[in-house]
N, C-alpha and C. Protein backbone atom coordinates (compact mmCIF):
# COMPACT_ATOMS: atom_id res chain seq x y z
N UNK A 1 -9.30 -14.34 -4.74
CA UNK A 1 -8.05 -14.04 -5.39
C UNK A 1 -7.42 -12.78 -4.79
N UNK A 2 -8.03 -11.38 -4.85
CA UNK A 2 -7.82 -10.51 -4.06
C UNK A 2 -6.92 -10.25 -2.83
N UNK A 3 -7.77 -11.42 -1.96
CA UNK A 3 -7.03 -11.56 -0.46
C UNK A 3 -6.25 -12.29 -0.68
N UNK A 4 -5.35 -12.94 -1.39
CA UNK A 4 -4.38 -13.67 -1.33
C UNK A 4 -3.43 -13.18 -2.06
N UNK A 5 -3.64 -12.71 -3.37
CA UNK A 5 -2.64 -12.67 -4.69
C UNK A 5 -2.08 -11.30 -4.53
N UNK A 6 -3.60 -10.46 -3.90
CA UNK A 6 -3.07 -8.55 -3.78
C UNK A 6 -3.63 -8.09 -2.97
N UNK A 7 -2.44 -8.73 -1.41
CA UNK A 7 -3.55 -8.13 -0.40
C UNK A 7 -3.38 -6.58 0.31
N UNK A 8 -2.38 -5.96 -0.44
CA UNK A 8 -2.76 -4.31 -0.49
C UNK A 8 -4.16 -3.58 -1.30
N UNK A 9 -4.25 -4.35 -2.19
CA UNK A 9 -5.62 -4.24 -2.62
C UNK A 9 -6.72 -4.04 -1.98
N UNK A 10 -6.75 -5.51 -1.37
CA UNK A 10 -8.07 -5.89 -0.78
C UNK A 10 -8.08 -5.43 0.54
N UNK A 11 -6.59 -5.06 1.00
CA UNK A 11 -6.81 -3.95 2.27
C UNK A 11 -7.43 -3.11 2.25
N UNK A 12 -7.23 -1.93 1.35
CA UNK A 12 -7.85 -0.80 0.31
C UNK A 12 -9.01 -1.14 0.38
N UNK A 13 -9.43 -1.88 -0.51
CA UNK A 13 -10.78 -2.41 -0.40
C UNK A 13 -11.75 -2.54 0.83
N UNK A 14 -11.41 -2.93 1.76
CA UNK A 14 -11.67 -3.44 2.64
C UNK A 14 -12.09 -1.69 3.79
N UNK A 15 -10.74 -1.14 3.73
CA UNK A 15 -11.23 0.34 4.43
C UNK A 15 -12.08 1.03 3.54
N UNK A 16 -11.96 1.27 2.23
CA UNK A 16 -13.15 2.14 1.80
C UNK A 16 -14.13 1.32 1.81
N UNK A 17 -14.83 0.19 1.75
CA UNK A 17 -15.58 -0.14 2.03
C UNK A 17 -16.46 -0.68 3.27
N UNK A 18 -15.71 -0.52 4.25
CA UNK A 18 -15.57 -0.71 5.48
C UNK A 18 -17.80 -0.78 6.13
N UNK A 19 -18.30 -0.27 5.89
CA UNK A 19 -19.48 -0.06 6.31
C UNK A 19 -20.55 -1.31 5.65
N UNK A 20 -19.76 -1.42 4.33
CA UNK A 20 -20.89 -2.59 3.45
C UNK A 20 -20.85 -3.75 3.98
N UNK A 21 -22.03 -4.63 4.38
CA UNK A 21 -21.86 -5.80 4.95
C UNK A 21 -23.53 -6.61 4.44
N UNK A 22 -23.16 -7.94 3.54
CA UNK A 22 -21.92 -8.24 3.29
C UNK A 22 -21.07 -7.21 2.46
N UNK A 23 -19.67 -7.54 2.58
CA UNK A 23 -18.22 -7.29 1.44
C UNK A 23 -18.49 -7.50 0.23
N UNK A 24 -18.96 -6.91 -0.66
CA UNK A 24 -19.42 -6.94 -2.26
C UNK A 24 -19.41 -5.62 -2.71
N UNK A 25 -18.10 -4.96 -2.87
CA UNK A 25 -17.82 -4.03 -3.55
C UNK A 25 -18.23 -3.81 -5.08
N UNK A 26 -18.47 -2.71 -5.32
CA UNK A 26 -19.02 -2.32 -7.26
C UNK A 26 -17.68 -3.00 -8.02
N UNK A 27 -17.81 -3.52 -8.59
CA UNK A 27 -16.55 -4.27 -9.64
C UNK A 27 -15.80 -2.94 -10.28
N UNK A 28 -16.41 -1.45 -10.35
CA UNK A 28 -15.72 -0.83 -10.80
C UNK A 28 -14.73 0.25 -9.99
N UNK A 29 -15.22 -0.50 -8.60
CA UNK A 29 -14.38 0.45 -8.05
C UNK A 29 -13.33 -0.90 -7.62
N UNK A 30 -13.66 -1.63 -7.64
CA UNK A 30 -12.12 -2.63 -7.56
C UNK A 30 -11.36 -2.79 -8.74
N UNK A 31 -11.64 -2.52 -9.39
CA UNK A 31 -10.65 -2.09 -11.03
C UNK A 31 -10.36 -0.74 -10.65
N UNK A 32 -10.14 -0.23 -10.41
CA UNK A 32 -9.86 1.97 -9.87
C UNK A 32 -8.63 1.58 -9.12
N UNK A 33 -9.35 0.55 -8.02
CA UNK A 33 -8.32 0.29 -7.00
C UNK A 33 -7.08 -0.31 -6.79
N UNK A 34 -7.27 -1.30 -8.10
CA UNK A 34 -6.31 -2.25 -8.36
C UNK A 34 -5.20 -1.60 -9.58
N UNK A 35 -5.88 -1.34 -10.59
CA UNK A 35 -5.12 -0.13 -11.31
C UNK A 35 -4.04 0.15 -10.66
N UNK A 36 -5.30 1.42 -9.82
CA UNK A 36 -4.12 2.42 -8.89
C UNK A 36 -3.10 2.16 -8.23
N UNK A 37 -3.18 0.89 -7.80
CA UNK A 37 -2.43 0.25 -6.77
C UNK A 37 -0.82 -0.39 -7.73
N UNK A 38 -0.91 -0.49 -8.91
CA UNK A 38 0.66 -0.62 -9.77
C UNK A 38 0.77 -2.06 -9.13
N UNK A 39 0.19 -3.25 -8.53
CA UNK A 39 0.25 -4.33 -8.40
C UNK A 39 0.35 -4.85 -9.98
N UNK A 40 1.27 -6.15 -10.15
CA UNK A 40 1.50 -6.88 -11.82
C UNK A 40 0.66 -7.74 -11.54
N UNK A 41 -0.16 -8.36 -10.47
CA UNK A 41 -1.09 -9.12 -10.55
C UNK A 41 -2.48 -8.65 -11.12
N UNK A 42 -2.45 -7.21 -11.34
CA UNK A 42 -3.28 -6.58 -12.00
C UNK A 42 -3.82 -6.91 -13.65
N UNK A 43 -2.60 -6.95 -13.92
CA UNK A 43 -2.66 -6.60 -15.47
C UNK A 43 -2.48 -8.33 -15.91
N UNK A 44 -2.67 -9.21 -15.15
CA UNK A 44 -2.91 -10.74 -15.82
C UNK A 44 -4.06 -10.91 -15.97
N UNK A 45 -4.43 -12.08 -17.16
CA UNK A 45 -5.63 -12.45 -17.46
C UNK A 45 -6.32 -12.81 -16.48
N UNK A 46 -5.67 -13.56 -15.69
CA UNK A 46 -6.69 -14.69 -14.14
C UNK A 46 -7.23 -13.17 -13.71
N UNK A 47 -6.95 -12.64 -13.42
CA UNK A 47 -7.39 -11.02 -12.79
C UNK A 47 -8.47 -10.35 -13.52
N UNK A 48 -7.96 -10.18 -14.56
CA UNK A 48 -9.46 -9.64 -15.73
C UNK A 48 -10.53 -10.84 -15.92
N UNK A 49 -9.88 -12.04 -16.46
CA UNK A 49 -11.13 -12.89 -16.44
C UNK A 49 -12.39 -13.31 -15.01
N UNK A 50 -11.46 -13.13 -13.47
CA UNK A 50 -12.26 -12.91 -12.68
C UNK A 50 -13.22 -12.09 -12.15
N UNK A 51 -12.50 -10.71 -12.59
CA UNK A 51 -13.49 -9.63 -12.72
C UNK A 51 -14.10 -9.32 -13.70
N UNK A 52 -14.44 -9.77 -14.82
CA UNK A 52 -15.44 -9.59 -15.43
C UNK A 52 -16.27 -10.47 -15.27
N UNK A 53 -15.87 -11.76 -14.66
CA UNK A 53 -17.40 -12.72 -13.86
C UNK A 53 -17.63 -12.21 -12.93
N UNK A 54 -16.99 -11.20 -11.70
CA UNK A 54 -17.74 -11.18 -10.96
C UNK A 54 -18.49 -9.61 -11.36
N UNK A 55 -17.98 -8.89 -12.69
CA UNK A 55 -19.42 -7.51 -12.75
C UNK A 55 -20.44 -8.42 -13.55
N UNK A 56 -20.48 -9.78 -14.23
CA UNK A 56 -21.38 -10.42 -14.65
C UNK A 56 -22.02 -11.51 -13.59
N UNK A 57 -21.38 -12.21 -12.84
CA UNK A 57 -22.30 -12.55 -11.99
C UNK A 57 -22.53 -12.47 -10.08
N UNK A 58 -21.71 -11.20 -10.05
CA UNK A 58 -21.48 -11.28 -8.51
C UNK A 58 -20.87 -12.03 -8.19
N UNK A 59 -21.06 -11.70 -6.39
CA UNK A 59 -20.31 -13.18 -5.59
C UNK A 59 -21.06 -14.24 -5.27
N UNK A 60 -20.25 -15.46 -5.91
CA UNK A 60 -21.12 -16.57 -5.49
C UNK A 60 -19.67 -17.77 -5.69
N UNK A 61 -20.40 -18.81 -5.46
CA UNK A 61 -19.05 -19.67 -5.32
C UNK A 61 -18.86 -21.28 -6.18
N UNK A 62 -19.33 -21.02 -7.53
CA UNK A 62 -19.45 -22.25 -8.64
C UNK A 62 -18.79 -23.53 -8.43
N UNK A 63 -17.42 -23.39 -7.46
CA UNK A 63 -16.94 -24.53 -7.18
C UNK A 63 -16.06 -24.18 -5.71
N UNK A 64 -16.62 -24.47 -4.83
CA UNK A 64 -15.53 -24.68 -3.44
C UNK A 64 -14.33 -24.91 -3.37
N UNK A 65 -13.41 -25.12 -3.18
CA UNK A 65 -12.19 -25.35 -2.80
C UNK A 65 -11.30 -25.65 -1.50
N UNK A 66 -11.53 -26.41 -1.38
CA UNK A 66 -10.81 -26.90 -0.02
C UNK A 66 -9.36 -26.18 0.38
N UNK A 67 -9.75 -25.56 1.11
CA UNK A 67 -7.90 -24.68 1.64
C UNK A 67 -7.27 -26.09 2.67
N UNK A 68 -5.95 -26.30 1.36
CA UNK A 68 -5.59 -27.96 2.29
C UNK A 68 -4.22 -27.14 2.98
N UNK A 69 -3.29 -27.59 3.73
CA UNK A 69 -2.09 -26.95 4.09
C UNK A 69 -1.02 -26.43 3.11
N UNK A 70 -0.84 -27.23 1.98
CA UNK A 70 -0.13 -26.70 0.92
C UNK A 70 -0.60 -25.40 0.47
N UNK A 71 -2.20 -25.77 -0.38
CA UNK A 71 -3.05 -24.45 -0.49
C UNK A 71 -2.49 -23.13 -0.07
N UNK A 72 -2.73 -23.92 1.61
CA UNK A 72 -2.83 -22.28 2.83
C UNK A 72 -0.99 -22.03 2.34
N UNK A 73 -0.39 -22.14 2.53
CA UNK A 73 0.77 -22.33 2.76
C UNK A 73 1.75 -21.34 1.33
N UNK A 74 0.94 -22.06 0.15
CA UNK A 74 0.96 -21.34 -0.85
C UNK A 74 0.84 -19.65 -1.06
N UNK A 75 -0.30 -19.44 -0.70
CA UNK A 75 -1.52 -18.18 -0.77
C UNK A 75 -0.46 -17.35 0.49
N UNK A 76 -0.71 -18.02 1.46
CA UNK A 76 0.28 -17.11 2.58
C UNK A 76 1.82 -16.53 1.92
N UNK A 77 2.72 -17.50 1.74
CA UNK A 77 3.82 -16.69 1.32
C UNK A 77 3.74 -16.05 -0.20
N UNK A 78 2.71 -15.79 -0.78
CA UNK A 78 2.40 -14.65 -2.05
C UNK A 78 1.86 -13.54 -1.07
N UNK A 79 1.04 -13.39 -0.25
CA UNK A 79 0.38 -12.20 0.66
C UNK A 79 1.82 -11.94 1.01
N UNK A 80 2.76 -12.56 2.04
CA UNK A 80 3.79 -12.51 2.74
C UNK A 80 5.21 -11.58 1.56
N UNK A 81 5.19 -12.15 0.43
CA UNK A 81 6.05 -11.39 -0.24
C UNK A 81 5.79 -10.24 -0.81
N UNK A 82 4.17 -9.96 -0.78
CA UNK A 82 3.39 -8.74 -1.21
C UNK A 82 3.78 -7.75 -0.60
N UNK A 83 3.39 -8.13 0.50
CA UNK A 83 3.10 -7.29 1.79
C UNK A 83 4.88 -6.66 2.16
N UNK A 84 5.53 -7.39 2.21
CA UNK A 84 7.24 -7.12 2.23
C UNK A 84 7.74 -5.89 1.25
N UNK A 85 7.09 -6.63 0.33
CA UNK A 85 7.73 -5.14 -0.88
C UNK A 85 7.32 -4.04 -0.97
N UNK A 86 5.79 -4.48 -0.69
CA UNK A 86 5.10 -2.74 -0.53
C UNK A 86 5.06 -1.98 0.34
N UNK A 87 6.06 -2.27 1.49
CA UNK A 87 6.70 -1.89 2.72
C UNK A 87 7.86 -1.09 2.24
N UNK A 88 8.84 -2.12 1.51
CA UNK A 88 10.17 -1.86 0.70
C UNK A 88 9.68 -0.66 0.30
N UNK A 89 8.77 -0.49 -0.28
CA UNK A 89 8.64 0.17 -1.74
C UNK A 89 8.29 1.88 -1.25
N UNK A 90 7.46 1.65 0.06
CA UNK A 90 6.98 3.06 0.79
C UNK A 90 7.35 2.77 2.07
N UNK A 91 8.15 2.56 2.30
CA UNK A 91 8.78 2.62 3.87
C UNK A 91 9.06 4.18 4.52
N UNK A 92 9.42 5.47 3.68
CA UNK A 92 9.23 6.71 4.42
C UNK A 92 8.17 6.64 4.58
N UNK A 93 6.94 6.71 4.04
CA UNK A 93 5.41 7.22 4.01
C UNK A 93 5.30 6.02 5.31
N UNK A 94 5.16 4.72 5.37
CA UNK A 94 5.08 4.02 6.24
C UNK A 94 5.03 4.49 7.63
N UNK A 95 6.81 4.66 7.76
CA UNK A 95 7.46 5.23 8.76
C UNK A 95 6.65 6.52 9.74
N UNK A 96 6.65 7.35 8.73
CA UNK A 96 5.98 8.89 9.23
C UNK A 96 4.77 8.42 9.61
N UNK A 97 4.03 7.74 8.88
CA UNK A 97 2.47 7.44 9.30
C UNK A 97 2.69 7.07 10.99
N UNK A 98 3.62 5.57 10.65
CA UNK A 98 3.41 4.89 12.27
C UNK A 98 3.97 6.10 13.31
N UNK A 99 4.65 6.70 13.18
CA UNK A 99 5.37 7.78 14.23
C UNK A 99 4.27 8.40 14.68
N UNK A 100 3.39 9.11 14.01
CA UNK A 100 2.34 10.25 14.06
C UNK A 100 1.05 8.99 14.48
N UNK A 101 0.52 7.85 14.30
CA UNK A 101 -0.62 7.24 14.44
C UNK A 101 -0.39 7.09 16.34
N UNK A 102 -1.56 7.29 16.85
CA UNK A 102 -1.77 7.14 18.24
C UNK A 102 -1.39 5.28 18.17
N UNK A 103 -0.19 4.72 19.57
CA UNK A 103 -0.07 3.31 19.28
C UNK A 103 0.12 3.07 17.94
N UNK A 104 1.42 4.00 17.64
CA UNK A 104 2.04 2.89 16.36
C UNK A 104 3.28 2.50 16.83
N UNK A 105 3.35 2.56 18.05
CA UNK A 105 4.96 2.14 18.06
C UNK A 105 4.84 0.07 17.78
N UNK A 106 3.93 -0.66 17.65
CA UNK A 106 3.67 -1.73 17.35
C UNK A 106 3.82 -1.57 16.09
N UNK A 107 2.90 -0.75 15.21
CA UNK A 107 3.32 -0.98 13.75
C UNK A 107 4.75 -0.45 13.16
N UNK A 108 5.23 0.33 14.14
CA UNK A 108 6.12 1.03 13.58
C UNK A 108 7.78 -0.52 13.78
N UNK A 109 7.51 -1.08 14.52
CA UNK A 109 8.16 -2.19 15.14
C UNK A 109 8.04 -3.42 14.21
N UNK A 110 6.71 -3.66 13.79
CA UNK A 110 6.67 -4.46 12.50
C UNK A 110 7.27 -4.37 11.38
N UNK A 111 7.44 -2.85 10.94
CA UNK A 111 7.74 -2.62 9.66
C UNK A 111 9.35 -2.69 9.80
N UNK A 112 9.73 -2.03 10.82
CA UNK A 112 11.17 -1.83 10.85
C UNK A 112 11.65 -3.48 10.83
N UNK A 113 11.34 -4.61 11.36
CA UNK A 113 11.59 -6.35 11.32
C UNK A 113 11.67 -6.39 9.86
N UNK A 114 10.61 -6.00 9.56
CA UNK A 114 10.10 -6.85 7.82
C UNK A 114 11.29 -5.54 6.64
N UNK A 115 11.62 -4.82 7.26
CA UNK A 115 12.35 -3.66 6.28
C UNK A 115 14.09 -4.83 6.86
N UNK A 116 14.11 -4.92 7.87
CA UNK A 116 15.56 -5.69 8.09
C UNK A 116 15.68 -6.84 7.54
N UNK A 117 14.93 -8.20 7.13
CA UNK A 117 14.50 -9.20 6.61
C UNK A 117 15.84 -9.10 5.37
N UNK A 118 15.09 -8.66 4.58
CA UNK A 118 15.75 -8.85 3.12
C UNK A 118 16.09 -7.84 2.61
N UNK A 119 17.30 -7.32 1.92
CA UNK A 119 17.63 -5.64 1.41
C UNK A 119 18.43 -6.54 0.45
């Protein structure tokens, strides 16, 4: 759910946890993170009811799910509109980062596309 629904989140996630392998973060620091993060996918039930199965039973996978093209297709443009706004939303901080990061003129080139897109 994470990587699809809030994938500033699970970005987050993903760098502070960066060393753990497998990816099985403490459930309480992905509630800290998600909080923090002012995502509204936060504060829905599908969100709480998933995380409290996974500080009760870890990761594991009770029923598979086939990612069919609709699926993918789905999940992509929710990441895709995520990812857009929380650009929108910190585009100075963005900006300054890519200027100052060694080789950001690539990211800095991304953001400026996805900031022209939609206003």
């Amino acid at each position: 759910m994470l990587r699809y629904e809030m994938p500033v989140v699970y970005h987050l996630l993903r760098r502070l946890c960066a060393t753990q392998q497998p990816f099985e973060p403490d459930w309480q620091v992905i509630r800290s993170v998600a909080e923090a993060s002012k995502d509204p996918s936060c504060g829905k039930a599908k969100f709480r009811r998933y995380l409290d199965e996974y500080r009760r039973d870890g990761v594991y996978c009770r029923r598979g799910k086939r990612l069919t093209p609709e699926r993918k297709a789905y999940y992509e443009g929710i990441c895709r509109r995520k990812r857009e706004e929380y650009i929108r939303r910190n585009r100075r901080r963005l900006l300054a980062e890519a200027r100052n990061a060694p080789g950001g003129d690539r990211l800095l080139g991304e953001i400026k596309s996805i900031l022209k897109m939609k206003r």
